[in-house]
PDB file of N, CA and C in Angstrom:
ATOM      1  N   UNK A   1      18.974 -33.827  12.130  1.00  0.00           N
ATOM      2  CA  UNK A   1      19.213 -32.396  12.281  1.00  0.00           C
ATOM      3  C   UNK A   1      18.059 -31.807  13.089  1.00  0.00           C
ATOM      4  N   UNK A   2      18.022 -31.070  14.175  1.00  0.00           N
ATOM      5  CA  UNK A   2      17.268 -30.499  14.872  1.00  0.00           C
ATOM      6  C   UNK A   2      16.810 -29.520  14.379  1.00  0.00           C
ATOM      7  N   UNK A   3      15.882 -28.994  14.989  1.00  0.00           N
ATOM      8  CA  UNK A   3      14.692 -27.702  14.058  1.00  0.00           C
ATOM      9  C   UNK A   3      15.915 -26.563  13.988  1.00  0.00           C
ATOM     10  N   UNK A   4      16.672 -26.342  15.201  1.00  0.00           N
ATOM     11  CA  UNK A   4      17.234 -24.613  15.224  1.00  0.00           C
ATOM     12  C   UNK A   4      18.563 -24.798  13.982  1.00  0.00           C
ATOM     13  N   UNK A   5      19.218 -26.074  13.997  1.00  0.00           N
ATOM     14  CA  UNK A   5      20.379 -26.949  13.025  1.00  0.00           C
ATOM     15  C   UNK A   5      19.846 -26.464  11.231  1.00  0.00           C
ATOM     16  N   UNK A   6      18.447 -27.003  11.227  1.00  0.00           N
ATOM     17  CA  UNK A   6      17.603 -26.876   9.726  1.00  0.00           C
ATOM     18  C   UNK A   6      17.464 -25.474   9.713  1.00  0.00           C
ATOM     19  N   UNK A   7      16.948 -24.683  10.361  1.00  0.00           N
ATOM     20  CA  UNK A   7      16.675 -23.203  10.239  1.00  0.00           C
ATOM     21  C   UNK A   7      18.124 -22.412   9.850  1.00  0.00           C
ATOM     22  N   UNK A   8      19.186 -22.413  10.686  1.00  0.00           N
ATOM     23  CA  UNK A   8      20.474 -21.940  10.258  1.00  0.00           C
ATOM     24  C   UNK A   8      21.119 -22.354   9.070  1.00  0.00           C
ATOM     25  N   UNK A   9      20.504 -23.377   8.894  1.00  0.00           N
ATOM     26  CA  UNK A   9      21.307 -23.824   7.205  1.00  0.00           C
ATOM     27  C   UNK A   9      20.108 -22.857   6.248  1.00  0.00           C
ATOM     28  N   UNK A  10      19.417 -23.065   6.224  1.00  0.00           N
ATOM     29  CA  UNK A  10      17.994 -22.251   5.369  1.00  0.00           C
ATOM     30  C   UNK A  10      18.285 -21.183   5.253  1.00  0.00           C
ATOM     31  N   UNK A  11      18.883 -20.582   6.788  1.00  0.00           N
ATOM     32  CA  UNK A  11      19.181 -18.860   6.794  1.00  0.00           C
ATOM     33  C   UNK A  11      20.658 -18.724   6.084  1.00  0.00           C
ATOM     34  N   UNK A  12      21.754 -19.229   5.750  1.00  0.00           N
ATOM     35  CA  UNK A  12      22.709 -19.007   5.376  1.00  0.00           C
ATOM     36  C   UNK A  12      22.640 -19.254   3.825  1.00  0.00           C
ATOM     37  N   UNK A  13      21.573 -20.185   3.629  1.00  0.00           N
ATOM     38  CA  UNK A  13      21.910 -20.952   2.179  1.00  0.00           C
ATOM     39  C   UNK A  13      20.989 -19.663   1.280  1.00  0.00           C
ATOM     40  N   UNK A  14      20.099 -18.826   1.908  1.00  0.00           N
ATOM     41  CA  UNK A  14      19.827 -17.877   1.413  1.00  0.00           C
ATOM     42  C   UNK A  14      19.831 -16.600   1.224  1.00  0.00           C
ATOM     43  N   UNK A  15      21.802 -16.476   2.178  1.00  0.00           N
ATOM     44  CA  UNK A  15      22.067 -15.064   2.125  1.00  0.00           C
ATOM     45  C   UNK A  15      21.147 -14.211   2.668  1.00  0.00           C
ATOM     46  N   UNK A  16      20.812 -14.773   4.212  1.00  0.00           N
ATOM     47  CA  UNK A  16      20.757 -13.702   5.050  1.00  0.00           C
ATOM     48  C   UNK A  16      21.189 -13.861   6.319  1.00  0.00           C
ATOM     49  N   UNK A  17      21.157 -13.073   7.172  1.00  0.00           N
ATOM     50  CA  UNK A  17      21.366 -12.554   8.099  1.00  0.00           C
ATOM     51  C   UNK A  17      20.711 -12.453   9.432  1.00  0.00           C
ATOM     52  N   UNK A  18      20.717 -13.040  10.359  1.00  0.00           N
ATOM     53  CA  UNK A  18      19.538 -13.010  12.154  1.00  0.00           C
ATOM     54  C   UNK A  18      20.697 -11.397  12.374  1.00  0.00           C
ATOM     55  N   UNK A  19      19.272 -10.893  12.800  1.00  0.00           N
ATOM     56  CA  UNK A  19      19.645  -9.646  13.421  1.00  0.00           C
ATOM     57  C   UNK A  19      18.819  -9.318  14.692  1.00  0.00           C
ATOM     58  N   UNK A  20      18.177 -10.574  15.294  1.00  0.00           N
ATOM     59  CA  UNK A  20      17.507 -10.545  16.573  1.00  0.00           C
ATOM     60  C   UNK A  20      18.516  -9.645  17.765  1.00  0.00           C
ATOM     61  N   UNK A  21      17.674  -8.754  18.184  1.00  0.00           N
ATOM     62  CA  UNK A  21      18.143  -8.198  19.475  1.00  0.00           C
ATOM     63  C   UNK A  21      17.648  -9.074  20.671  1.00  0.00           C
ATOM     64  N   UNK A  22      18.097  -8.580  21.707  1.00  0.00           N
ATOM     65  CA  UNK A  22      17.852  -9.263  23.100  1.00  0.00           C
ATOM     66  C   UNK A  22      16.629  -9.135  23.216  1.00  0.00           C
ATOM     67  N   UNK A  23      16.078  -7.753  22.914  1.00  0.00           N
ATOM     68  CA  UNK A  23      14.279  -7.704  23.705  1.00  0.00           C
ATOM     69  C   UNK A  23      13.375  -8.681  22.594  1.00  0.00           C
ATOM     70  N   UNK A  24      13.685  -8.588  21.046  1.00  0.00           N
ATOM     71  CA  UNK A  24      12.507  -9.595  20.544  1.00  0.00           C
ATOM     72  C   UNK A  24      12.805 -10.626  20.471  1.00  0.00           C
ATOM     73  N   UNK A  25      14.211 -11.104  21.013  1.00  0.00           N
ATOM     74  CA  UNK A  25      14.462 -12.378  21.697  1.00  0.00           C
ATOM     75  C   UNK A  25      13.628 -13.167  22.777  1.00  0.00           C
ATOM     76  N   UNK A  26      13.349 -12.191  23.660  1.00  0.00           N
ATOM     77  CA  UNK A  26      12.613 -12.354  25.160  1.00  0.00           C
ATOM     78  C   UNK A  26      11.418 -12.226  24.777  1.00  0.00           C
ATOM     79  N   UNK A  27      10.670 -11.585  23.522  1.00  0.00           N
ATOM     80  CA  UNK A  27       9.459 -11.979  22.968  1.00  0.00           C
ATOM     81  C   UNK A  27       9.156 -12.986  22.071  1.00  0.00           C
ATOM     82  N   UNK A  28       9.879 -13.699  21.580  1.00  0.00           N
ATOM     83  CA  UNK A  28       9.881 -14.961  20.575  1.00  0.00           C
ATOM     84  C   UNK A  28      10.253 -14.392  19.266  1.00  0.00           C
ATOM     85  N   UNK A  29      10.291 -13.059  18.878  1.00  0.00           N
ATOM     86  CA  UNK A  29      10.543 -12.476  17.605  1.00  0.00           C
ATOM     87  C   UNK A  29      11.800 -13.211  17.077  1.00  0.00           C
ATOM     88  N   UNK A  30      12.103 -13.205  15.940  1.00  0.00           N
ATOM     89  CA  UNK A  30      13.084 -13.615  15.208  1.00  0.00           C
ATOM     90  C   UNK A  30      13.385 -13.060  14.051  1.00  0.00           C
ATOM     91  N   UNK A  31      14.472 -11.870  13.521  1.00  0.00           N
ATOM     92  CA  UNK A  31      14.194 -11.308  13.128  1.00  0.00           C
ATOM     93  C   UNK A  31      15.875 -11.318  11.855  1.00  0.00           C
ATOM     94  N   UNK A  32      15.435 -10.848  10.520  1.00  0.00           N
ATOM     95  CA  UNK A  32      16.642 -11.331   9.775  1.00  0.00           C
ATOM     96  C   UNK A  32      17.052 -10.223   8.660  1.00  0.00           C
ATOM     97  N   UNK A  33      17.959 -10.110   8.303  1.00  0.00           N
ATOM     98  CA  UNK A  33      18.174  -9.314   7.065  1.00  0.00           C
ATOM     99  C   UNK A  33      18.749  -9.715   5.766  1.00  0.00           C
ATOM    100  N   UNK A  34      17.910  -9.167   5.043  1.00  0.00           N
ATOM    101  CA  UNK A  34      18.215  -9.889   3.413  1.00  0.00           C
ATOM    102  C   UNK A  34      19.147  -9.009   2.899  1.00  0.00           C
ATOM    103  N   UNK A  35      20.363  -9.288   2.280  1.00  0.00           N
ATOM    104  CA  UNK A  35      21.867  -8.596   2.472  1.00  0.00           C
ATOM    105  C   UNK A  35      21.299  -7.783   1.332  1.00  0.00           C
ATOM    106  N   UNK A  36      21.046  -8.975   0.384  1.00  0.00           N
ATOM    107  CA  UNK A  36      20.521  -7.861  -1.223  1.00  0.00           C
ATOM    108  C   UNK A  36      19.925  -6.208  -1.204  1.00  0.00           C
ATOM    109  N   UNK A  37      18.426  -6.994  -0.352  1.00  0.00           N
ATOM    110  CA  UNK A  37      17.767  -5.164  -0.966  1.00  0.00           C
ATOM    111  C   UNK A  37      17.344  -4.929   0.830  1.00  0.00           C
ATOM    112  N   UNK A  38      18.133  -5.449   1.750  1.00  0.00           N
ATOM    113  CA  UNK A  38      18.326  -4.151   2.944  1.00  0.00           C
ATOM    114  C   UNK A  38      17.058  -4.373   3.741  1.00  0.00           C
ATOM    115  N   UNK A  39      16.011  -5.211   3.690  1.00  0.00           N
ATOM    116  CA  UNK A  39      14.723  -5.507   4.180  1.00  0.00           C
ATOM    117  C   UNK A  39      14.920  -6.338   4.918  1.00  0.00           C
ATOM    118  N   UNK A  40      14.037  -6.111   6.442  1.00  0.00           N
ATOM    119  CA  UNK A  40      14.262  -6.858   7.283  1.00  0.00           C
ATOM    120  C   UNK A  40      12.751  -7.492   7.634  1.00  0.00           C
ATOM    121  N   UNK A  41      12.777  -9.234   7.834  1.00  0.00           N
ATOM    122  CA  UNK A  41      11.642  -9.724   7.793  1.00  0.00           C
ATOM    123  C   UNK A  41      11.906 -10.104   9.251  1.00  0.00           C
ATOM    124  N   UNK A  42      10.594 -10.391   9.659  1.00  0.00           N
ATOM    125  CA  UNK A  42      10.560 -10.465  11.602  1.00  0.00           C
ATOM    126  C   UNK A  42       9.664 -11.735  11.649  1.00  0.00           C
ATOM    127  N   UNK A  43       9.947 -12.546  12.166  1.00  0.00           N
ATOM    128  CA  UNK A  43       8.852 -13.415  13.152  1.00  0.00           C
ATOM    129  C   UNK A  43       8.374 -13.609  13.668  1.00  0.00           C
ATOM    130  N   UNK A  44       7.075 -13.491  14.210  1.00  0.00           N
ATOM    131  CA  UNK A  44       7.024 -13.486  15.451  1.00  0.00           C
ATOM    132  C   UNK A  44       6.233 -14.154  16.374  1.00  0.00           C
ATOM    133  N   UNK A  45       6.434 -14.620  17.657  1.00  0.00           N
ATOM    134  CA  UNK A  45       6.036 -15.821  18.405  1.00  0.00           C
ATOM    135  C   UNK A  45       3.931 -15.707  18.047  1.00  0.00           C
ATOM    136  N   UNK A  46       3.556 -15.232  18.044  1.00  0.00           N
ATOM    137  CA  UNK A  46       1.719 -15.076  17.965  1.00  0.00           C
ATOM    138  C   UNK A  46       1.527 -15.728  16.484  1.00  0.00           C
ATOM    139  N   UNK A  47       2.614 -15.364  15.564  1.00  0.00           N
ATOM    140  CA  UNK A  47       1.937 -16.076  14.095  1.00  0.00           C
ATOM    141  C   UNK A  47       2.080 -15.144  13.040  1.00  0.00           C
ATOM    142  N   UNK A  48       2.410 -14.040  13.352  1.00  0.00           N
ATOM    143  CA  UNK A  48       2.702 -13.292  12.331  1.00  0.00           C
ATOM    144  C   UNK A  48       4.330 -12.585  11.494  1.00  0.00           C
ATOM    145  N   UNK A  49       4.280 -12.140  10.364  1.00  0.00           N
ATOM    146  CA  UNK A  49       5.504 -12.595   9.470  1.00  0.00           C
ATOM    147  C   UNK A  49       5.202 -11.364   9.038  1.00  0.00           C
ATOM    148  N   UNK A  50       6.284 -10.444   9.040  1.00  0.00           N
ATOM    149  CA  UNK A  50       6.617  -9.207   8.110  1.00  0.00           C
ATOM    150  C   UNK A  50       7.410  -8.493   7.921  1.00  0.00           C
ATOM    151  N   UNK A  51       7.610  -7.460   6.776  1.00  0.00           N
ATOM    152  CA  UNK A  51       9.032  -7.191   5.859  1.00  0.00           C
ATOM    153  C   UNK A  51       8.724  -5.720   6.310  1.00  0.00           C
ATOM    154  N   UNK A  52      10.274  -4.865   6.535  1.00  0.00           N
ATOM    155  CA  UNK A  52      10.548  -3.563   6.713  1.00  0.00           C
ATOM    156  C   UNK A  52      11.403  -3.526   5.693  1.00  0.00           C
ATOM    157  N   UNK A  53      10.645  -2.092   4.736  1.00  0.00           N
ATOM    158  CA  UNK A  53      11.609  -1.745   3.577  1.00  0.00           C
ATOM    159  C   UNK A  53      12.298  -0.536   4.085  1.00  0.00           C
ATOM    160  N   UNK A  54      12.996  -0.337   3.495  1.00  0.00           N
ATOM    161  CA  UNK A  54      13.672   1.198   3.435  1.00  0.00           C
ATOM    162  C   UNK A  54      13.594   1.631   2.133  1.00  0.00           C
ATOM    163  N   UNK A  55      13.058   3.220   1.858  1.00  0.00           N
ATOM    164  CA  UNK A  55      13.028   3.579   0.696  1.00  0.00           C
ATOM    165  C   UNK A  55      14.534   4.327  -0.070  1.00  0.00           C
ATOM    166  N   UNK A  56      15.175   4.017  -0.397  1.00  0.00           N
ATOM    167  CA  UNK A  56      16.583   4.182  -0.885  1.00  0.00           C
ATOM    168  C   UNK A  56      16.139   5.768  -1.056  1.00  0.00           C
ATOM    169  N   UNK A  57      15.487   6.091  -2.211  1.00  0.00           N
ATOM    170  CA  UNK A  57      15.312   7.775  -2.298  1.00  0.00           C
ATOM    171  C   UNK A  57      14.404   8.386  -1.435  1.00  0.00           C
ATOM    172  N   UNK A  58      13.376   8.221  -0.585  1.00  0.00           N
ATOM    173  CA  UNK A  58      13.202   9.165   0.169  1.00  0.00           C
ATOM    174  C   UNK A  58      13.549   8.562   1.499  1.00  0.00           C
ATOM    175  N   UNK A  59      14.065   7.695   1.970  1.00  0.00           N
ATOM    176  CA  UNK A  59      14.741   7.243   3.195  1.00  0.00           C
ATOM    177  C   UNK A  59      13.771   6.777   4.099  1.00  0.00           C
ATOM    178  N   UNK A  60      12.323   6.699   4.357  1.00  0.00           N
ATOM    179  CA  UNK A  60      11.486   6.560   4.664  1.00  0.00           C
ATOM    180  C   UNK A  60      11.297   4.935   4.812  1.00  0.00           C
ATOM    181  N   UNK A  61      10.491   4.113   5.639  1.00  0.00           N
ATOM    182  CA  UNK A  61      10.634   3.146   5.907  1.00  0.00           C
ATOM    183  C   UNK A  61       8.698   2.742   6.001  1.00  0.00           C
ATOM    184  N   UNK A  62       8.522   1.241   5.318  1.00  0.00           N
ATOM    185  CA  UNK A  62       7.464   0.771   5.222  1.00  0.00           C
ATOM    186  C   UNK A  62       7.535  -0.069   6.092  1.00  0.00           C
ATOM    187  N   UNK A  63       6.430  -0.717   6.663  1.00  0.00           N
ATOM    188  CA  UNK A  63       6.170  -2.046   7.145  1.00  0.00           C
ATOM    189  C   UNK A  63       4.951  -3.141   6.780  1.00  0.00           C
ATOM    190  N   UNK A  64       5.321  -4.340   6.233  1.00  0.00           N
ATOM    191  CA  UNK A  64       3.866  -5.082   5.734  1.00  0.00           C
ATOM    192  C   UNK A  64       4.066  -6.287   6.230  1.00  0.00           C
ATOM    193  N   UNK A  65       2.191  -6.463   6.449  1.00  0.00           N
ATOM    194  CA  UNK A  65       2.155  -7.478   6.974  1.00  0.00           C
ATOM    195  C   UNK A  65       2.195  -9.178   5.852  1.00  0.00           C
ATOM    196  N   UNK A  66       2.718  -9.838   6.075  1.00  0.00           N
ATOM    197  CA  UNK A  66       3.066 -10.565   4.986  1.00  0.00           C
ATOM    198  C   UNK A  66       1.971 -12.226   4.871  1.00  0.00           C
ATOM    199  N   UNK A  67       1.256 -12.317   6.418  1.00  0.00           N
ATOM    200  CA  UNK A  67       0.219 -13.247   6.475  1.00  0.00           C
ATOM    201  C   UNK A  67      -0.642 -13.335   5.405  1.00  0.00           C
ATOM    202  N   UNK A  68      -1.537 -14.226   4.925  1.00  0.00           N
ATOM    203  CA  UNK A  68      -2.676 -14.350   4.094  1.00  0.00           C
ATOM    204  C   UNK A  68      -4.091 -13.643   4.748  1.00  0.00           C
ATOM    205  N   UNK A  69      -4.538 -13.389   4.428  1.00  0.00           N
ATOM    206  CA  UNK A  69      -5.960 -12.920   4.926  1.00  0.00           C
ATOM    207  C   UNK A  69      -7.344 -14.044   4.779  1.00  0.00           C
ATOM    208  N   UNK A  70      -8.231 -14.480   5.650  1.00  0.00           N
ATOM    209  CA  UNK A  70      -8.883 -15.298   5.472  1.00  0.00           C
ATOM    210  C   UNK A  70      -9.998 -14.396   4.530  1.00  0.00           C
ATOM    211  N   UNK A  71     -10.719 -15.081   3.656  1.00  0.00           N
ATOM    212  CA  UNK A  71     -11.493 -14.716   2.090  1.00  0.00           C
ATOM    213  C   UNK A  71     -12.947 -14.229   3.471  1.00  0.00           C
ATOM    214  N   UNK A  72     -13.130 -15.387   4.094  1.00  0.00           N
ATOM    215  CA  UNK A  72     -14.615 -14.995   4.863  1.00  0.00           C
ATOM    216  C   UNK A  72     -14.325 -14.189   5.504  1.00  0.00           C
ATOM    217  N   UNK A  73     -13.557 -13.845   6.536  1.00  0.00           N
ATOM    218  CA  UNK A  73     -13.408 -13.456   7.919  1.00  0.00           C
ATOM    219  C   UNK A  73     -12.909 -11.710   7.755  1.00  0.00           C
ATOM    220  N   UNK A  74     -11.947 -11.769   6.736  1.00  0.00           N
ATOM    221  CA  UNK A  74     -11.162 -10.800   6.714  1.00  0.00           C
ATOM    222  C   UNK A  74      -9.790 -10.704   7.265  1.00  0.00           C
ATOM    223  N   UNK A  75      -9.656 -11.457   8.200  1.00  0.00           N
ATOM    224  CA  UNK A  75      -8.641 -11.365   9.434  1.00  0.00           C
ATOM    225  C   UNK A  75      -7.545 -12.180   8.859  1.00  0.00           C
ATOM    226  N   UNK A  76      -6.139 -12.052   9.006  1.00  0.00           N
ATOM    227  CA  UNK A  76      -4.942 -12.619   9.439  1.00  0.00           C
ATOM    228  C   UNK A  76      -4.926 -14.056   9.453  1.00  0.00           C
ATOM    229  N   UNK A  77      -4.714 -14.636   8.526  1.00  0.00           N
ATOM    230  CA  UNK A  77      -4.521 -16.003   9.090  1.00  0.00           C
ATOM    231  C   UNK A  77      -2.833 -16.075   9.858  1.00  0.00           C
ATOM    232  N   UNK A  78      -2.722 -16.941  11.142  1.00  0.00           N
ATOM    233  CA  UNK A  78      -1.398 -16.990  12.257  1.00  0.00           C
ATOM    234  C   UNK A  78      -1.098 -18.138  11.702  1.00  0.00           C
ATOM    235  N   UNK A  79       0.419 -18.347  11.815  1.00  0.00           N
ATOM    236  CA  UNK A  79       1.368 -19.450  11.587  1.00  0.00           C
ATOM    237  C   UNK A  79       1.826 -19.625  12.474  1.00  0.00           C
ATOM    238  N   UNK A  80       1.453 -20.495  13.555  1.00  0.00           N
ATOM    239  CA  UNK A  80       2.230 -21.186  14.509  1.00  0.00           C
ATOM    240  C   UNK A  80       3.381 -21.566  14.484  1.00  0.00           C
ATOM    241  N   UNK A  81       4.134 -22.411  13.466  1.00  0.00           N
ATOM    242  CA  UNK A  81       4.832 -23.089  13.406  1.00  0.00           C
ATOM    243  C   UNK A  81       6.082 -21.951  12.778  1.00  0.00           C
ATOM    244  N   UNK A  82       7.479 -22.544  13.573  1.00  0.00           N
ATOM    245  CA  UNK A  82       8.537 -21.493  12.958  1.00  0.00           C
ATOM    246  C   UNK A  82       8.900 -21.786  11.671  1.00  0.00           C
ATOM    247  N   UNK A  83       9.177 -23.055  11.725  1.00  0.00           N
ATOM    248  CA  UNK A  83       9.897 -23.517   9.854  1.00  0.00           C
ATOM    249  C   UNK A  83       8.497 -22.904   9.056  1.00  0.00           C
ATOM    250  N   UNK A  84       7.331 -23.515   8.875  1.00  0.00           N
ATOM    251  CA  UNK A  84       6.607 -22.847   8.106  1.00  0.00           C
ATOM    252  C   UNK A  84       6.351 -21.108   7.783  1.00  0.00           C
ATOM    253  N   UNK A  85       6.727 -20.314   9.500  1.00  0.00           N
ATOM    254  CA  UNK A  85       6.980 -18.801   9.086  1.00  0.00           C
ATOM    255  C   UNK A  85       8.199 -18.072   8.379  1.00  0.00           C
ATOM    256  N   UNK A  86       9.596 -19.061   8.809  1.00  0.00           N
ATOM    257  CA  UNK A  86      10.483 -18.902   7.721  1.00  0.00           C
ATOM    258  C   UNK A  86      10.329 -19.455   6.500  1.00  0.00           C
ATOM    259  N   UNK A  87       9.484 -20.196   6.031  1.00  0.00           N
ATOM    260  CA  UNK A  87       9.556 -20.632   4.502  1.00  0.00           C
ATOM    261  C   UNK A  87       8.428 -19.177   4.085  1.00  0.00           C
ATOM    262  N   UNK A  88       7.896 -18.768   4.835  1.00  0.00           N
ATOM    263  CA  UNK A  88       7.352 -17.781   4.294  1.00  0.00           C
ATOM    264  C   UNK A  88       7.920 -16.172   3.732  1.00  0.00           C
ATOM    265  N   UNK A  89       8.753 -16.363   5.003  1.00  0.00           N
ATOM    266  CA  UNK A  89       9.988 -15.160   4.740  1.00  0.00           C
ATOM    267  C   UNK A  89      10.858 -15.313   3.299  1.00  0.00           C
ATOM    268  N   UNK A  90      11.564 -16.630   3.318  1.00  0.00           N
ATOM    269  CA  UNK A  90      12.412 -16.951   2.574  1.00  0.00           C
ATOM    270  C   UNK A  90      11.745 -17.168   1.286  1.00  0.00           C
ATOM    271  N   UNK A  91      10.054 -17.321   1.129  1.00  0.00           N
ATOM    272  CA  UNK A  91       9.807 -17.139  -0.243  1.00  0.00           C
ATOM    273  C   UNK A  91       9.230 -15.626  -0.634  1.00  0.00           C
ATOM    274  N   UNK A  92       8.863 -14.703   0.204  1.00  0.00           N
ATOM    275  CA  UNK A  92       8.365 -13.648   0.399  1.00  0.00           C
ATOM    276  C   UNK A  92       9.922 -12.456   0.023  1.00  0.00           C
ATOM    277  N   UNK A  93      11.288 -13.109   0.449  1.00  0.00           N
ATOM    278  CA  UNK A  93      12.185 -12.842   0.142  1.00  0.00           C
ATOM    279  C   UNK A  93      12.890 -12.813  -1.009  1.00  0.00           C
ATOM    280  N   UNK A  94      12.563 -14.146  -1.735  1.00  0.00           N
ATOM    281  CA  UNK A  94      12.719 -14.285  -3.103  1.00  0.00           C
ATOM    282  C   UNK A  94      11.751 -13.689  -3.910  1.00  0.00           C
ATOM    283  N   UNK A  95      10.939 -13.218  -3.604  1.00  0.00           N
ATOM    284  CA  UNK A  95       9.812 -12.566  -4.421  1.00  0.00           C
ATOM    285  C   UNK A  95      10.035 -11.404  -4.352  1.00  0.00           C
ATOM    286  N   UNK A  96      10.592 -10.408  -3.435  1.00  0.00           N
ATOM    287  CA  UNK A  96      10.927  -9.052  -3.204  1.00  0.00           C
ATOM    288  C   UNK A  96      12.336  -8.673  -4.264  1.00  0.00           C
ATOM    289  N   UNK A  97      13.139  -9.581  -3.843  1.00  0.00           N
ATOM    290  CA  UNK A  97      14.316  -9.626  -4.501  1.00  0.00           C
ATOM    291  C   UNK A  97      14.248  -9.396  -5.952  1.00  0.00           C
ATOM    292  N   UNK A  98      12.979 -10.098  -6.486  1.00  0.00           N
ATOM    293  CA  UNK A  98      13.099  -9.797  -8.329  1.00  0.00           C
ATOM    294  C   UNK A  98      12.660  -8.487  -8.431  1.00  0.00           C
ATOM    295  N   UNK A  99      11.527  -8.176  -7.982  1.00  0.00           N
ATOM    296  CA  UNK A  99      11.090  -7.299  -8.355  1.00  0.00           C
ATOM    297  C   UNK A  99      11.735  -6.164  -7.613  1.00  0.00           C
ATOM    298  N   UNK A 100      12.817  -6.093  -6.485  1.00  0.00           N
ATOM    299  CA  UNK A 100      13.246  -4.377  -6.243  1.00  0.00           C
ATOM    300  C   UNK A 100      14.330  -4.896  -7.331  1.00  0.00           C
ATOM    301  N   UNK A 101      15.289  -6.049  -8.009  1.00  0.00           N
ATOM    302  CA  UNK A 101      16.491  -5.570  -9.025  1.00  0.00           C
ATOM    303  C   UNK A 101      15.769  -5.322  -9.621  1.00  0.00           C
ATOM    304  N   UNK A 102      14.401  -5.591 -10.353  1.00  0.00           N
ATOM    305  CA  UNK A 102      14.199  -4.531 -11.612  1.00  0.00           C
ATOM    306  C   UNK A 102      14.072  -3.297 -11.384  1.00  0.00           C
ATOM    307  N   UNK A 103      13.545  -2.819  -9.926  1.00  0.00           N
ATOM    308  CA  UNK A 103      12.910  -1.745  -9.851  1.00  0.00           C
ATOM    309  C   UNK A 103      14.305  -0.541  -9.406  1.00  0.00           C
ATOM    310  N   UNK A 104      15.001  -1.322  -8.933  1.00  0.00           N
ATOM    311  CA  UNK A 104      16.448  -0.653  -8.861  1.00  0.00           C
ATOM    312  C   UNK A 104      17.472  -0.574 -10.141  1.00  0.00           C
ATOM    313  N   UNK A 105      17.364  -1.227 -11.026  1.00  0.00           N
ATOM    314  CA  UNK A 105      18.301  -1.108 -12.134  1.00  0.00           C
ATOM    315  C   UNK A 105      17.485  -0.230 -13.043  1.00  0.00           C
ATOM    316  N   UNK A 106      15.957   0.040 -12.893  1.00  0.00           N
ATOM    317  CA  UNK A 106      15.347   0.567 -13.979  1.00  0.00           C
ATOM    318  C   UNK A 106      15.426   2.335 -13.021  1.00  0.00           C
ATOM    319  N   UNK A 107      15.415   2.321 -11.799  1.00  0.00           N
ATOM    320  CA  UNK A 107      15.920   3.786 -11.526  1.00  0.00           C
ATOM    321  C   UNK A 107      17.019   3.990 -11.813  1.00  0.00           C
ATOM    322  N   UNK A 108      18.074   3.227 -11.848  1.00  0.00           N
ATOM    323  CA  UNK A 108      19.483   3.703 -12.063  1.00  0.00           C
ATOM    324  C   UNK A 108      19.865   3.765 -13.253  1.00  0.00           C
ATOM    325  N   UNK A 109      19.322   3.099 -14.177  1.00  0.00           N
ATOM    326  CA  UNK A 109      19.527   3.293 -15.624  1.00  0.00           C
ATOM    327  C   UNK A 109      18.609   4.275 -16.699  1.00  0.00           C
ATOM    328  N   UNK A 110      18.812   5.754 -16.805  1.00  0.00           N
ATOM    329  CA  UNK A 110      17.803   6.390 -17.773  1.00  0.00           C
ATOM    330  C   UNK A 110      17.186   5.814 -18.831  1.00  0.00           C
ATOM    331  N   UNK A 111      15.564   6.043 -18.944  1.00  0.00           N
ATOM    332  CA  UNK A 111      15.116   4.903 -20.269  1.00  0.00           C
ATOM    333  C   UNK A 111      15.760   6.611 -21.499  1.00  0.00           C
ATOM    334  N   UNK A 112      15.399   5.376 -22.804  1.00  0.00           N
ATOM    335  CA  UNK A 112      15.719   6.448 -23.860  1.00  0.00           C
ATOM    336  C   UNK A 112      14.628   7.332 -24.449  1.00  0.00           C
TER     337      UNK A 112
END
């Protein structure tokens, strides 16, 4: 199975979505949507990996950077490699996912 073959199974088997346009195409971006909670994680060719939320009640939109930070340096550690920046998405994805259903069922449900 070829790298782009492994990546499309990864992206389907976890219920999401490539929503790459043409221009961050022509920049190496790669960019996807998680059907669940509406967040779109981006790739992108330099090494860096990050999630756009939308805030359901004030409609407002975040962006984070999702890299590690080096402990000495301060700075960004870059991920070259694509499978390793999607395993980052796709676990960065599963990690978002628990915590907005709680954080969405506990707004929608009044406590007592």
């Amino acid at each position: 199975m070829n790298n782009q073959a492994y990546i499309n199974s990864i992206v389907k088997a976890n219920n999401m979505i490539e929503i790459t346009t043409n221009r961050q195409k022509q920049n190496g971006t790669v960019a996807f949507l998680c059907v669940n909670t509406r967040a779109i994680y981006t790739s992108h060719a330099n090494g860096y990996v990050r999630r756009k939320t939308w805030n359901y009640k004030t409609g407002k939109t975040a962006q984070y950077q999702l890299n590690r930070v080096d402990s000495a340096t301060g700075k960004r550690i870059m991920i070259d490699d694509n499978v390793e920046r999607l395993c980052m998405i796709i676990n960065a994805m599963q990690n978002y996912n628990k915590t907005f259903n709680k954080r969405f069922w506990t707004d929608l449900v009044p406590s007592k």
